[in-house]
C-alpha atoms as a PDB file:
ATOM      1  CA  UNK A   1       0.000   0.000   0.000  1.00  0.00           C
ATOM      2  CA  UNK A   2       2.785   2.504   0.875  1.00  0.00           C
ATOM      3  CA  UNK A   3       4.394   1.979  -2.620  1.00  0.00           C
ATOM      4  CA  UNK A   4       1.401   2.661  -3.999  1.00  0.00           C
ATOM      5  CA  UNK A   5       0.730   6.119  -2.423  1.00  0.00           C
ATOM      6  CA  UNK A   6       4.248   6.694  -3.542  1.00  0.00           C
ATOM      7  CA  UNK A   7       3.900   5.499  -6.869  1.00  0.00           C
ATOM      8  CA  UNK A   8       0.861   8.006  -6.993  1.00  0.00           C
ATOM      9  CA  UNK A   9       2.201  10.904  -5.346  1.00  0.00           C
ATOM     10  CA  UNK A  10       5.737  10.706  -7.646  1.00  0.00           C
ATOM     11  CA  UNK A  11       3.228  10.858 -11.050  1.00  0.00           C
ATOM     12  CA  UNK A  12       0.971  13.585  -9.848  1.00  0.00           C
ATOM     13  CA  UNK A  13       4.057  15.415  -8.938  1.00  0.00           C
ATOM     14  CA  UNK A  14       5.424  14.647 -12.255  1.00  0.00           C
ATOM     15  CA  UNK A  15       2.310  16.172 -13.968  1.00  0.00           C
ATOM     16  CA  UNK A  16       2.019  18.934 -11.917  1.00  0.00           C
ATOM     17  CA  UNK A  17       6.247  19.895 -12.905  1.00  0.00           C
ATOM     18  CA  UNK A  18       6.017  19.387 -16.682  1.00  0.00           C
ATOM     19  CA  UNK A  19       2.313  20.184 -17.023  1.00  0.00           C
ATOM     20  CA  UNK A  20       2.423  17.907 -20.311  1.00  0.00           C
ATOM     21  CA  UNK A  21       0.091  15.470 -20.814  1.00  0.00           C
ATOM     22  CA  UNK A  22       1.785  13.945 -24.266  1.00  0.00           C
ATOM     23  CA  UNK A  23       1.735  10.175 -24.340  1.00  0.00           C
ATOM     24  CA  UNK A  24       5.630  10.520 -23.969  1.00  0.00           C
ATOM     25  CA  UNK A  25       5.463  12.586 -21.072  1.00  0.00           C
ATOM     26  CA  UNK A  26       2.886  10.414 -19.552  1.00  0.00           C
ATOM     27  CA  UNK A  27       4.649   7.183 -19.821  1.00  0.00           C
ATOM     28  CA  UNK A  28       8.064   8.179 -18.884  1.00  0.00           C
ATOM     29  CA  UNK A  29       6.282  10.312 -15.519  1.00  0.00           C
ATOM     30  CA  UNK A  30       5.027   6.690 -14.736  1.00  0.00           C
ATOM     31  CA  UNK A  31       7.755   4.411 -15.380  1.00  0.00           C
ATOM     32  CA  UNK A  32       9.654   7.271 -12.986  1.00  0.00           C
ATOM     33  CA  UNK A  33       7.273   7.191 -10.370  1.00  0.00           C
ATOM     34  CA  UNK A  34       6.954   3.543 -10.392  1.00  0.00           C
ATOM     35  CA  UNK A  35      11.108   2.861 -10.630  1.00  0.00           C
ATOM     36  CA  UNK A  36      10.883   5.617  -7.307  1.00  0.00           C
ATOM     37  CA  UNK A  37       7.721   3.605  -5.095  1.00  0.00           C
ATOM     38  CA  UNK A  38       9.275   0.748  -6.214  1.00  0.00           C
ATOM     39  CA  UNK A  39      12.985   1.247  -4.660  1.00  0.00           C
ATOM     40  CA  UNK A  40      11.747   3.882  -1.530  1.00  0.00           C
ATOM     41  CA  UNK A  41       8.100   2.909  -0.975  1.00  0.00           C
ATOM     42  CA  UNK A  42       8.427   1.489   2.405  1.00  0.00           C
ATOM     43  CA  UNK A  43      11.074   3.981   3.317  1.00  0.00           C
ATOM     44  CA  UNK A  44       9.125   7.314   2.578  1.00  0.00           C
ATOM     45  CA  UNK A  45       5.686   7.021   3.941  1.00  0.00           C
ATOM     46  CA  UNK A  46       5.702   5.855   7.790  1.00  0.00           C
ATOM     47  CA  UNK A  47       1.004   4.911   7.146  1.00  0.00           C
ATOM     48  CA  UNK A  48      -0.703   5.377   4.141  1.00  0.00           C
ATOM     49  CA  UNK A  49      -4.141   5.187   5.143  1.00  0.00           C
ATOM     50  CA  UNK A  50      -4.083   8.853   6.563  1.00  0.00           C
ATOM     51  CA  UNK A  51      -2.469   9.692   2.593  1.00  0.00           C
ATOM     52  CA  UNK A  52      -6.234   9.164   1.322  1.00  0.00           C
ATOM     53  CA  UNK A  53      -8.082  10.992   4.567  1.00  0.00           C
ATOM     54  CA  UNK A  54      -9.412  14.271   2.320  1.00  0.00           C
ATOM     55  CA  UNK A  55      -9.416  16.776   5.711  1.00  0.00           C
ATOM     56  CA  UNK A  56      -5.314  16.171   5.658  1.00  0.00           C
ATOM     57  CA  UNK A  57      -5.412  17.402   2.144  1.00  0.00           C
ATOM     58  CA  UNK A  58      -8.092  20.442   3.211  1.00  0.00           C
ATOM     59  CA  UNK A  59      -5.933  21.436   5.758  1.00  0.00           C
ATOM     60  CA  UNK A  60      -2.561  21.508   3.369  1.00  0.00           C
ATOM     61  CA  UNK A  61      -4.458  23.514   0.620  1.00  0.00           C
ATOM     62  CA  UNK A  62      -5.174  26.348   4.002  1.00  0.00           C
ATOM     63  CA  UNK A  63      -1.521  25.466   5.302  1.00  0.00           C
ATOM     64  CA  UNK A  64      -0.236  27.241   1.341  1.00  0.00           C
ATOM     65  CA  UNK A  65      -1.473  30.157   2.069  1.00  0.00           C
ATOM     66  CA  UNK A  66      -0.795  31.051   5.803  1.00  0.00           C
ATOM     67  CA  UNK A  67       3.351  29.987   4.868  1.00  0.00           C
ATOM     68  CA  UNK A  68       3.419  32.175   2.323  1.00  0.00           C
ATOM     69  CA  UNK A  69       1.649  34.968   4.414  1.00  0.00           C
ATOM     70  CA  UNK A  70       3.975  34.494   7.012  1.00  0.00           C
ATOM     71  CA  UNK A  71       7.063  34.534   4.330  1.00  0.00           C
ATOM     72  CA  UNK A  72       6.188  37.672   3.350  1.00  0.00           C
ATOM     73  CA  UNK A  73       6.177  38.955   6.532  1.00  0.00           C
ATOM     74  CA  UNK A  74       9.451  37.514   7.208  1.00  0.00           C
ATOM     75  CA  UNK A  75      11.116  38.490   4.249  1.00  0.00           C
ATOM     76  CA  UNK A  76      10.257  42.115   4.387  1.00  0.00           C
ATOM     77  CA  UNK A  77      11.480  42.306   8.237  1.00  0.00           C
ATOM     78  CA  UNK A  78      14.960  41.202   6.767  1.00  0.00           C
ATOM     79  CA  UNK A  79      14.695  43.814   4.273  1.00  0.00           C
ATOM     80  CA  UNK A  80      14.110  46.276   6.710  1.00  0.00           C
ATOM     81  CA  UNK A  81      16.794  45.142   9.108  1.00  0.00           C
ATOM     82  CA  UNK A  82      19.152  45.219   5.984  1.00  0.00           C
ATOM     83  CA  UNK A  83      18.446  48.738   4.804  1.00  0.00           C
ATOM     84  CA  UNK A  84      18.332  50.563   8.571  1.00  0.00           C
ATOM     85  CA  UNK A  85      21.280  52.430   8.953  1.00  0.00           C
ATOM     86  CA  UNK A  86      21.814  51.035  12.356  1.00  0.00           C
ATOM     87  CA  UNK A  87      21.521  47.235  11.166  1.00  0.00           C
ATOM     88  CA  UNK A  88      19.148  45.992  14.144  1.00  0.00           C
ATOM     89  CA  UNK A  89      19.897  42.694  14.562  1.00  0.00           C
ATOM     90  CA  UNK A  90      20.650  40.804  17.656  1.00  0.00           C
ATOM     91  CA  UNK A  91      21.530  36.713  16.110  1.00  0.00           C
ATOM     92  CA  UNK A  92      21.106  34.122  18.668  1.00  0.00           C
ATOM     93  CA  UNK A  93      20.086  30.347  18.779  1.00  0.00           C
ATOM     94  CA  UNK A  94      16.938  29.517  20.764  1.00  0.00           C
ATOM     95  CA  UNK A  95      15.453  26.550  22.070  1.00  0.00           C
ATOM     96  CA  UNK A  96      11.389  25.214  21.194  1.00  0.00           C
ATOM     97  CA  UNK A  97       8.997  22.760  21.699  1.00  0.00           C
ATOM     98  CA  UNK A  98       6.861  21.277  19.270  1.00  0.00           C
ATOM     99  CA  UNK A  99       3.631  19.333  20.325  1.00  0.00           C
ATOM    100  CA  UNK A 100       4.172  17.546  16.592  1.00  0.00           C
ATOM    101  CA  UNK A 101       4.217  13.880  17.469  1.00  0.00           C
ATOM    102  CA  UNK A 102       4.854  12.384  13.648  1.00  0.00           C
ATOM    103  CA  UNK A 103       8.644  12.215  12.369  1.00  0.00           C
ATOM    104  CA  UNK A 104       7.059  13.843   9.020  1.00  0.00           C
ATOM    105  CA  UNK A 105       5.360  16.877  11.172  1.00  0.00           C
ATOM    106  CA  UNK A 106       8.179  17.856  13.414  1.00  0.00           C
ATOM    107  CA  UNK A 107      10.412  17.772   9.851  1.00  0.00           C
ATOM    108  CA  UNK A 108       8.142  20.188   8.255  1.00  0.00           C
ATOM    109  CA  UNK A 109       7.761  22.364  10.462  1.00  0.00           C
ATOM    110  CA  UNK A 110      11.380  22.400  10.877  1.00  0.00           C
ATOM    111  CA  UNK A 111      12.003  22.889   6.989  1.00  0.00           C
ATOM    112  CA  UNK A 112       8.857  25.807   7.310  1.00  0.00           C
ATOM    113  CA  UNK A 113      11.079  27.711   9.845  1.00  0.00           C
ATOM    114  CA  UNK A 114      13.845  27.363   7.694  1.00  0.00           C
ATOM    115  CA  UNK A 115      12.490  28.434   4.493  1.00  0.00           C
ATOM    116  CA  UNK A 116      11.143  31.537   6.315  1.00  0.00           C
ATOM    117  CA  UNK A 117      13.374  34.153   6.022  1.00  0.00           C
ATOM    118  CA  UNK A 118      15.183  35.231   9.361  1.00  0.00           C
ATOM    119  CA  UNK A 119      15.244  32.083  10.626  1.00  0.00           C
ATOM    120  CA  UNK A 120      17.127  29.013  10.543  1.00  0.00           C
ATOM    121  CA  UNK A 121      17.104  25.023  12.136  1.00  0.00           C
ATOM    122  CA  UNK A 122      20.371  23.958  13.095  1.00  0.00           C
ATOM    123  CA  UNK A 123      19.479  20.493  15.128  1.00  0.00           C
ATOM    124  CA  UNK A 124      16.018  18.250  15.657  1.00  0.00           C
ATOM    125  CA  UNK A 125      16.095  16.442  19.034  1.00  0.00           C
ATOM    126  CA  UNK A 126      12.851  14.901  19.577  1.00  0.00           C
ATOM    127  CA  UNK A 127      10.490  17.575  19.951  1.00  0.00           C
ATOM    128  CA  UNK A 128      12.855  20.024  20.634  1.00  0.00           C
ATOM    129  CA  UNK A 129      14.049  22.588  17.819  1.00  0.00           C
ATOM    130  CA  UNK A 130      17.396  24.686  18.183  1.00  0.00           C
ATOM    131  CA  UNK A 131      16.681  27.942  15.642  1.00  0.00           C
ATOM    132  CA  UNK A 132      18.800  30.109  14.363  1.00  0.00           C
ATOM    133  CA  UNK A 133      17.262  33.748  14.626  1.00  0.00           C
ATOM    134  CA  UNK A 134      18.286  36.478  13.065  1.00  0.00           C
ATOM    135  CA  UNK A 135      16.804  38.835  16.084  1.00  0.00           C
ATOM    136  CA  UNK A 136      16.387  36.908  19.632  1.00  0.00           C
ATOM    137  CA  UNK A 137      13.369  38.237  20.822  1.00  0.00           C
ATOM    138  CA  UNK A 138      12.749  36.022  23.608  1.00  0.00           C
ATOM    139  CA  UNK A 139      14.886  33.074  25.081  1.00  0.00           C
ATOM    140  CA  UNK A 140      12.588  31.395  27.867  1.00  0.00           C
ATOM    141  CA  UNK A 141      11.109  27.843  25.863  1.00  0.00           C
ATOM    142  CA  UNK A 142       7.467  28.699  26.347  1.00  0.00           C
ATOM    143  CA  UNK A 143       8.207  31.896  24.964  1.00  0.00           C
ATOM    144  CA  UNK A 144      10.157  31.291  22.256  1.00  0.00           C
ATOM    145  CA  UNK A 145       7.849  28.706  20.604  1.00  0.00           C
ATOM    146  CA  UNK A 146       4.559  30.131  20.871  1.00  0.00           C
ATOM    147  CA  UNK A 147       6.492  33.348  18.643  1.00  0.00           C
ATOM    148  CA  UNK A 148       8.155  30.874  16.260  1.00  0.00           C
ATOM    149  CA  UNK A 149       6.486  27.711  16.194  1.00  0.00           C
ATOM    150  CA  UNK A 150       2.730  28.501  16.871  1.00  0.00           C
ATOM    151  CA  UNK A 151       2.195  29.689  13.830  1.00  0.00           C
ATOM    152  CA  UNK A 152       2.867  26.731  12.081  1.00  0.00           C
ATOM    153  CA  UNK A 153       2.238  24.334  14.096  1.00  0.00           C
ATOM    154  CA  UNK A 154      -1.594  24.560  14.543  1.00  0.00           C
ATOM    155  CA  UNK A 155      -2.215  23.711  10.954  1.00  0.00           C
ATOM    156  CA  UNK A 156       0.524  21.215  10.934  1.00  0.00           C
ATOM    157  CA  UNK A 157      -1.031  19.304  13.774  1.00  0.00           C
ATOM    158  CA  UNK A 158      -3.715  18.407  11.621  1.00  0.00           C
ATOM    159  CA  UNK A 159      -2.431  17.847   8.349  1.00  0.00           C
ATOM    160  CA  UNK A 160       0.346  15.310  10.011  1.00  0.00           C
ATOM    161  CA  UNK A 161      -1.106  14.148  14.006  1.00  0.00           C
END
C-alpha cells in the first residue's frame, strides 16, 4: 500500500512539474514514479491510510497560504533590518517545543522555519528545535515557541497528528 501512495504521489508530482500530458510525457512520468515507489516505498511514507483521509489534504491547501503569508512577513522584516542604517539585529540560537508527534510533522515544520526568512534550524532532538534567529526576541522555551512555532504548528497538527 505505501508503494502505492508513492507510486501516486511521484506521477501527480510529475504532472504537476512538466504540465504535459503527451503520451511521452505520460509514460516516462510513470515508469519514474513507479522505478521511485518501487525502490523507496516502504522507506518514505511511515502509514498510508491517513495519505487518502481528504481533511489532511483540506488542511494543506489552508496550510499554502498562511506559509506564504507568514514569508512575506518575514522576508520584508529582513529587508528592513538590511536597509536601517543602524543594522538591528541581535543573532542568537533559541530553544522550542513542538507538540508535533509524527517524524514527518516535526520535519516540516522544521524545513517551514527554515524556508522563512530570518530564521534558521540547526538540530532536531525529539520535539525540541534549536533555531537560528536572526533577532532573539525572547529566550525562555514557552516563549520562544509560541512566537516561532505557533504559527505553524496549529495547521501542521492536523495535516500530520
Amino acid at each position: 500500500m505505501r508503494k502505492i501512495v508513492l507510486i501516486l504521489f511521484a506521477f501527480i508530482l510529475w504532472v504537476l512539474l512538466t504540465w504535459s500530458f503527451t503520451l511521452q510525457s505520460l509514460t516516462a512520468g510513470g515508469v519514474v514514479a513507479l522505478i521511485i515507489g518501487l525502490l523507496f516505498g516502504n522507506f518514505v511514507i511511515e502509514k498510508a491510510g491517513p495519505v487518502f483521509d481528504l481533511r489532511r489534504w483540506f488542511w494543506a491547501l489552508v496550510y499554502i497560504p498562511v506559509f506564504l503569508w507568514e514569508m512575506t512577513k518575514a522576508n520584508f522584516d529582513v529587508a528592513y533590518r538590511v536597509l536601517h542604517p543602524k543594522l538591528p539585529i541581535d543573532p542568537g540560537i533559541v530553544k522550542v517545543k513542538t507538540k508535533l508527534q509524527s517524524e514527518m510533522g516535526i520535519v516540516f515544520l522544521a524545513n517551514s522555519i527554515t524556508l522563512t526568512p530570518g530564521t534558521f534550524t540547526v538540530d532536531l532532538k525529539g520535539q525540541y528545535l534549536y533555531i537560528h534567529c536572526i533577532k532573539v526576541r525572547s529566550t525562555g522555551l514557552a516563549e520562544a515557541s509560541h512566537e516561532i512555532v505557533d504559527r505553524f504548528e496549529k495547521l501542521l497538527i492536523k495535516i500530520f497528528d
